[in-house]
PDB file of N, CA and C in Angstrom:
ATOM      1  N   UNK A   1      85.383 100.632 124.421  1.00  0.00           N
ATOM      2  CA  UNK A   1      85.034  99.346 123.875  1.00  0.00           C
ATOM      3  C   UNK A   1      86.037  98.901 122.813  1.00  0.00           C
ATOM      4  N   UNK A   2      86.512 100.075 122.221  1.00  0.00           N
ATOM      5  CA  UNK A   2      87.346  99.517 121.032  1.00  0.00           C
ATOM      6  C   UNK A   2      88.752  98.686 121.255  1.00  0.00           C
ATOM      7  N   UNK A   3      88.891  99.547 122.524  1.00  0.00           N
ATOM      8  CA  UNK A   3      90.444  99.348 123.134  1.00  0.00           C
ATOM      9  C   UNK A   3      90.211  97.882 123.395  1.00  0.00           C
ATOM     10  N   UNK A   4      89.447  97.319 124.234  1.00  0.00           N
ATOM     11  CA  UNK A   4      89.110  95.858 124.639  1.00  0.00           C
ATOM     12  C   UNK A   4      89.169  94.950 123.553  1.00  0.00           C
ATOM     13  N   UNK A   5      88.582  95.847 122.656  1.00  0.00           N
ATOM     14  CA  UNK A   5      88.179  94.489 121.292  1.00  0.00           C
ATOM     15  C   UNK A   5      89.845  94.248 120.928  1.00  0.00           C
ATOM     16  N   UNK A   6      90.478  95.292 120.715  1.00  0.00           N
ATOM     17  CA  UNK A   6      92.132  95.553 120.207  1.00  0.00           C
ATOM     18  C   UNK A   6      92.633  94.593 120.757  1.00  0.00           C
ATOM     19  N   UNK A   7      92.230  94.613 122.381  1.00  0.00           N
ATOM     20  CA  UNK A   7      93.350  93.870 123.166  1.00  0.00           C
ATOM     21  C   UNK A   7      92.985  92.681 123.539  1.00  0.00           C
ATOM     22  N   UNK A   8      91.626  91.990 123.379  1.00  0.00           N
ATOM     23  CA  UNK A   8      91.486  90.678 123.508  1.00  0.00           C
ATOM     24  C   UNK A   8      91.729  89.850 122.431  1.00  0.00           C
ATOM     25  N   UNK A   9      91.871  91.183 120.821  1.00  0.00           N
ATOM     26  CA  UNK A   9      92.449  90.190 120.067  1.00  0.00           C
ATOM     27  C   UNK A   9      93.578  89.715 119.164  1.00  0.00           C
ATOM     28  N   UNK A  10      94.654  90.920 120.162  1.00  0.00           N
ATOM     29  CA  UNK A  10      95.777  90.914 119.992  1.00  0.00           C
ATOM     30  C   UNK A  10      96.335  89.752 120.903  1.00  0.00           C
ATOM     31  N   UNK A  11      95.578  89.907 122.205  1.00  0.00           N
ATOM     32  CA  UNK A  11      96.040  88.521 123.255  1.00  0.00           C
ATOM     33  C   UNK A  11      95.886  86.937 122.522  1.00  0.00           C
ATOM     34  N   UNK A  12      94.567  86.903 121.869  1.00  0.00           N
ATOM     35  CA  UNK A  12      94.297  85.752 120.893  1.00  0.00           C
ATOM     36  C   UNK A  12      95.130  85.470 120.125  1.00  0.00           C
ATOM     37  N   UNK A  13      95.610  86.523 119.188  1.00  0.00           N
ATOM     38  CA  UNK A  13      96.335  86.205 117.853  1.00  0.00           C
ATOM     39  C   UNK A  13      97.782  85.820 118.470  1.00  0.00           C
ATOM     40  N   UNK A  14      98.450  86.603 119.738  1.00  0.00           N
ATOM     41  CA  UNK A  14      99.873  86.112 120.240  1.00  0.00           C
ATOM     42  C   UNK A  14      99.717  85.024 120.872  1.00  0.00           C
ATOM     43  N   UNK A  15      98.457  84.627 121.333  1.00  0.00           N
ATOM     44  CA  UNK A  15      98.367  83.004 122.256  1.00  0.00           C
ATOM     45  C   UNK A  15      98.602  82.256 120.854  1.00  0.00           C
ATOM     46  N   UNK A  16      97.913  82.516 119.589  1.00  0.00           N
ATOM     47  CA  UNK A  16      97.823  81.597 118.961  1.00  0.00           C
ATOM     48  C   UNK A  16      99.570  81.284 118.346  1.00  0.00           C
ATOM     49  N   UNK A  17      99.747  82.686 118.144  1.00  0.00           N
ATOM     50  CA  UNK A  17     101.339  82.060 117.545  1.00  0.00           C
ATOM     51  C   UNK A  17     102.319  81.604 118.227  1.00  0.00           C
ATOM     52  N   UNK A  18     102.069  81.551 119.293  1.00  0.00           N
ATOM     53  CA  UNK A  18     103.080  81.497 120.001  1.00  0.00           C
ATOM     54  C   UNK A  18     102.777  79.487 121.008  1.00  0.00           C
ATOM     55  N   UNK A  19     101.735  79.321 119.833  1.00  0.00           N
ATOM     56  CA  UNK A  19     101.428  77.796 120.168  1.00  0.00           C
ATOM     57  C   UNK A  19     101.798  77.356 118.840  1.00  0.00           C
ATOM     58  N   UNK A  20     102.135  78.184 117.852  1.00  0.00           N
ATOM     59  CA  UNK A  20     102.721  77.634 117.003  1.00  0.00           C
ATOM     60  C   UNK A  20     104.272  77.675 116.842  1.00  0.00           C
ATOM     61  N   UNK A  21     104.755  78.701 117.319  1.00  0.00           N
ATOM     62  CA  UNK A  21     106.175  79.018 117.281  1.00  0.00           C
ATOM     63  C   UNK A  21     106.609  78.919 118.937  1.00  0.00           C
ATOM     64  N   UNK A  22     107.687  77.377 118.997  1.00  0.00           N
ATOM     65  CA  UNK A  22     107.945  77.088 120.458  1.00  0.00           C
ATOM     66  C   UNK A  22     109.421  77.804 120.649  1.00  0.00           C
ATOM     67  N   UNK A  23     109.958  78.601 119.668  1.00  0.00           N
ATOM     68  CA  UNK A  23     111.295  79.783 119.255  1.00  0.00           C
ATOM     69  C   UNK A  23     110.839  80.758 120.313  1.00  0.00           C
ATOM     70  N   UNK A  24     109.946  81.060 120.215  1.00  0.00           N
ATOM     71  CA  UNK A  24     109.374  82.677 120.473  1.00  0.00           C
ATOM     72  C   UNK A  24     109.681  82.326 122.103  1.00  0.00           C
ATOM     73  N   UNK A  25     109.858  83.710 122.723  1.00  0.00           N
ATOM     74  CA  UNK A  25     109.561  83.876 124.484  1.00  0.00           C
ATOM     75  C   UNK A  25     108.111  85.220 124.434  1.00  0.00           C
ATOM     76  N   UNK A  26     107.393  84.285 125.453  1.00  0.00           N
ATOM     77  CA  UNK A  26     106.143  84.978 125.317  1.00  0.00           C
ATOM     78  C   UNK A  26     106.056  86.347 125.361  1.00  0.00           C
ATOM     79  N   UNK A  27     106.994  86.872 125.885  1.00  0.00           N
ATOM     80  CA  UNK A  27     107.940  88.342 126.632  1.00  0.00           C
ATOM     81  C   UNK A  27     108.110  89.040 125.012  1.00  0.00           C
ATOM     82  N   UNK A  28     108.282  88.191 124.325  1.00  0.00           N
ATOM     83  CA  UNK A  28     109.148  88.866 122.583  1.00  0.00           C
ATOM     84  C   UNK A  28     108.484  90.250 122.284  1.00  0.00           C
ATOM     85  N   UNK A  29     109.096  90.961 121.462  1.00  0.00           N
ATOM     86  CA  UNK A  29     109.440  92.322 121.594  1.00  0.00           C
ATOM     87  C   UNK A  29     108.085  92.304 120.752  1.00  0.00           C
ATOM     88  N   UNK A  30     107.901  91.526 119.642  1.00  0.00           N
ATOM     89  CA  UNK A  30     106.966  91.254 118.193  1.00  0.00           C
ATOM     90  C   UNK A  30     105.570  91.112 119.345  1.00  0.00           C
ATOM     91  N   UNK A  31     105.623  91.531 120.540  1.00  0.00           N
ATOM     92  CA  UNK A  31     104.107  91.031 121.123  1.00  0.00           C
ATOM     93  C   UNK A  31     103.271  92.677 121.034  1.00  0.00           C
ATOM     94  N   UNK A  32     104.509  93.513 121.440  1.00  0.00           N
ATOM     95  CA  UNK A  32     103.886  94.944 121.484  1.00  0.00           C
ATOM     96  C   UNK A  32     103.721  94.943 119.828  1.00  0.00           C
ATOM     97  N   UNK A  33     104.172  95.100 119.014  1.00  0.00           N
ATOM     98  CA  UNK A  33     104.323  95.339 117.823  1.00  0.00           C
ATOM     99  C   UNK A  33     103.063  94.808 117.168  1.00  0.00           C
ATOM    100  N   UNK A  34     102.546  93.829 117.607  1.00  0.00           N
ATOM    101  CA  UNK A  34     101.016  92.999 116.877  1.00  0.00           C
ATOM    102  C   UNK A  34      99.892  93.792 117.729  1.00  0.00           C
ATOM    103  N   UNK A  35     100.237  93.989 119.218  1.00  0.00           N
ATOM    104  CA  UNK A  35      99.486  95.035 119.953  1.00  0.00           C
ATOM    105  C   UNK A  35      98.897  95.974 118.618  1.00  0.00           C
ATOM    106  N   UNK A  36     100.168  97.403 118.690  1.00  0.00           N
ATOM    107  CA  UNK A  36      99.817  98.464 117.811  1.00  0.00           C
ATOM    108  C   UNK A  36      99.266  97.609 116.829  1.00  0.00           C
ATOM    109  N   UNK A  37      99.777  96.864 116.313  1.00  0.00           N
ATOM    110  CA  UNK A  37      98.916  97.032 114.533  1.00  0.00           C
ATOM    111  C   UNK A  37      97.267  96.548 114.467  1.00  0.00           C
ATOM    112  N   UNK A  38      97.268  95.921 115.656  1.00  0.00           N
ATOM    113  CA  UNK A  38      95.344  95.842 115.463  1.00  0.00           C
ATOM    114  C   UNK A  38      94.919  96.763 116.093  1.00  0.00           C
ATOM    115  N   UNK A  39      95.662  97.786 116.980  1.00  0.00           N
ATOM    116  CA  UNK A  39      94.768  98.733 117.636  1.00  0.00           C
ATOM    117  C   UNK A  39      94.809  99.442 117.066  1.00  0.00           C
ATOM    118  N   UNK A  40      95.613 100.066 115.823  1.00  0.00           N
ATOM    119  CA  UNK A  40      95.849 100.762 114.634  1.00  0.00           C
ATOM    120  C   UNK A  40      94.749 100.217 113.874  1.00  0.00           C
ATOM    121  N   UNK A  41      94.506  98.936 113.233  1.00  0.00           N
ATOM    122  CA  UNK A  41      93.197  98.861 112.611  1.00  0.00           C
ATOM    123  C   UNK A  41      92.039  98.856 113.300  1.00  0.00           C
ATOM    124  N   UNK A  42      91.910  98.877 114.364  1.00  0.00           N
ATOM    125  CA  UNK A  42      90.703  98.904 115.202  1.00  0.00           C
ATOM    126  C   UNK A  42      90.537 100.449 115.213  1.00  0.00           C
ATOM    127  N   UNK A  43      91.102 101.401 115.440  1.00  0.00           N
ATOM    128  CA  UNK A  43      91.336 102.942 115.287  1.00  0.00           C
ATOM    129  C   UNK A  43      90.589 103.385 114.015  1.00  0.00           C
ATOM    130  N   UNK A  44      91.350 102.474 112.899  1.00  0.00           N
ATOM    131  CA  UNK A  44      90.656 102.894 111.636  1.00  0.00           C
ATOM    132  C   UNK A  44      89.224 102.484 110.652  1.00  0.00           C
ATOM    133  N   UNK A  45      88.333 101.632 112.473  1.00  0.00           N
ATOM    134  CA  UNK A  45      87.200 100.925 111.923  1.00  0.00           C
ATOM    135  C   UNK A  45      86.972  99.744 111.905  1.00  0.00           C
ATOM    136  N   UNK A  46      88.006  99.112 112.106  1.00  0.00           N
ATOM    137  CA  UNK A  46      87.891  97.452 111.870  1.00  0.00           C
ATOM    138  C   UNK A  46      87.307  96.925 113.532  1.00  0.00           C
ATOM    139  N   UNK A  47      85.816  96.397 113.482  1.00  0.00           N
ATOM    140  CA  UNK A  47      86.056  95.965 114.615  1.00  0.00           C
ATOM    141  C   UNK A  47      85.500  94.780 115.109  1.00  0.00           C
ATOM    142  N   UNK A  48      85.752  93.826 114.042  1.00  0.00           N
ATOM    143  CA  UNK A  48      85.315  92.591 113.719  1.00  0.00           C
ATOM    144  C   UNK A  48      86.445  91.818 114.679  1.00  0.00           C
ATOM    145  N   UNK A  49      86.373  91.355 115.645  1.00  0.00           N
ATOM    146  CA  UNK A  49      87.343  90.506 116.705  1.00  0.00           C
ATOM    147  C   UNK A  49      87.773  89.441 116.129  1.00  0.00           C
ATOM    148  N   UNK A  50      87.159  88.990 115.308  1.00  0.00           N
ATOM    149  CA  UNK A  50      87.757  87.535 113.922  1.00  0.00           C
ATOM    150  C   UNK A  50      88.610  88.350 112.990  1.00  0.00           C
ATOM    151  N   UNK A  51      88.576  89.370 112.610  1.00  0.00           N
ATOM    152  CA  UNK A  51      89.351  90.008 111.424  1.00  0.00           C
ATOM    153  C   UNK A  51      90.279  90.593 112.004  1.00  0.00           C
ATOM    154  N   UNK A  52      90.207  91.544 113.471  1.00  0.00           N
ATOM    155  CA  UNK A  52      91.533  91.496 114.260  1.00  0.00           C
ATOM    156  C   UNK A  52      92.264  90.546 114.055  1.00  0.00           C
ATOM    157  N   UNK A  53      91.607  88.866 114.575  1.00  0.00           N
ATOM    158  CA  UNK A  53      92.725  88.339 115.282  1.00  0.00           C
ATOM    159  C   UNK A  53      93.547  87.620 113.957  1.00  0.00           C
ATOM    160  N   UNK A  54      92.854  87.640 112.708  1.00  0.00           N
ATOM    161  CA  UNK A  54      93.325  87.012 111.843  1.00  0.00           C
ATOM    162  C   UNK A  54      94.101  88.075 110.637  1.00  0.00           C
ATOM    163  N   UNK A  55      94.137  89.425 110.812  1.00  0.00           N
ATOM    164  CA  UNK A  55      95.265  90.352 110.788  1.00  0.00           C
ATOM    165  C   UNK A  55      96.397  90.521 111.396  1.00  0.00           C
ATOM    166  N   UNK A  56      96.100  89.982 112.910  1.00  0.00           N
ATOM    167  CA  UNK A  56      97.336  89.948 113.942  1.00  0.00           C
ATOM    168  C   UNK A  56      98.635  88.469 113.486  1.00  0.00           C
ATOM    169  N   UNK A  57      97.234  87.684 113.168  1.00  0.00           N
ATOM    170  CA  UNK A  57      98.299  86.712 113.168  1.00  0.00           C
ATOM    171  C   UNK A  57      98.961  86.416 111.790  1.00  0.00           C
ATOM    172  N   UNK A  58      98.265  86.885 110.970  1.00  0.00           N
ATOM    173  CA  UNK A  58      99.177  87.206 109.535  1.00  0.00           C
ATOM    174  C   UNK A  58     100.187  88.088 109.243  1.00  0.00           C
ATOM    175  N   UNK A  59     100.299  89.370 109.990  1.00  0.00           N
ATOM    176  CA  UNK A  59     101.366  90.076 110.796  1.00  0.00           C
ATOM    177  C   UNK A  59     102.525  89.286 111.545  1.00  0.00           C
ATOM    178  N   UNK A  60     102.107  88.719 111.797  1.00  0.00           N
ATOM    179  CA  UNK A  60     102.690  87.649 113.144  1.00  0.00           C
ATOM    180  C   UNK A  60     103.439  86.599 112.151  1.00  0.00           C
ATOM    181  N   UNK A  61     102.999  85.926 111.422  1.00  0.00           N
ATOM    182  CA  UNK A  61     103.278  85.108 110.316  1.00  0.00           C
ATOM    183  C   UNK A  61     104.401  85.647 109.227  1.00  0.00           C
ATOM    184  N   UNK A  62     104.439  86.577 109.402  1.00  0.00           N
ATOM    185  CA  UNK A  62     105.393  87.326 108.509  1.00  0.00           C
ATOM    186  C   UNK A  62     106.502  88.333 109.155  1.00  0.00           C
ATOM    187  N   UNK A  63     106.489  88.221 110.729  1.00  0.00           N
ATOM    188  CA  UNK A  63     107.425  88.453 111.350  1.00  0.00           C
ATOM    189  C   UNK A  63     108.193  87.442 111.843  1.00  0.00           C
ATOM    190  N   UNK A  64     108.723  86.804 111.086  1.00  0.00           N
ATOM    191  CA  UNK A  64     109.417  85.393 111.427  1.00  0.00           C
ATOM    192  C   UNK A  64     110.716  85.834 111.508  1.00  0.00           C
TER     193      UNK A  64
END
């Protein structure tokens, strides 16, 4: 279950940036990289699918 939550809201948080940033190719390397880091906080408990996706994309926000 956890893995799902990780990955539907790692898919969310890269749909979202990547409707904000028309730079990016959806392919970008920074997609695995937001992957690990919510499945890394999802690992360590977090499993609020709003607090994923809004960790991912503040991650995301600062990989510019």
């Amino acid at each position: 279950m956890e893995n799902r939550i990780a990955q539907a809201s790692s898919d969310s948080a890269w749909r979202t940036y990547l409707l904000l940033r028309d730079d990016v190719d959806e392919d970008d390397e920074r997609r695995e990289l937001l992957h690990r880091y919510v499945t890394n906080l999802c690992d360590a408990g977090e499993h609020n699918p709003d607090a994923l996706q809004t960790a991912g994309l503040l991650l995301s926000s600062k990989a510019r």
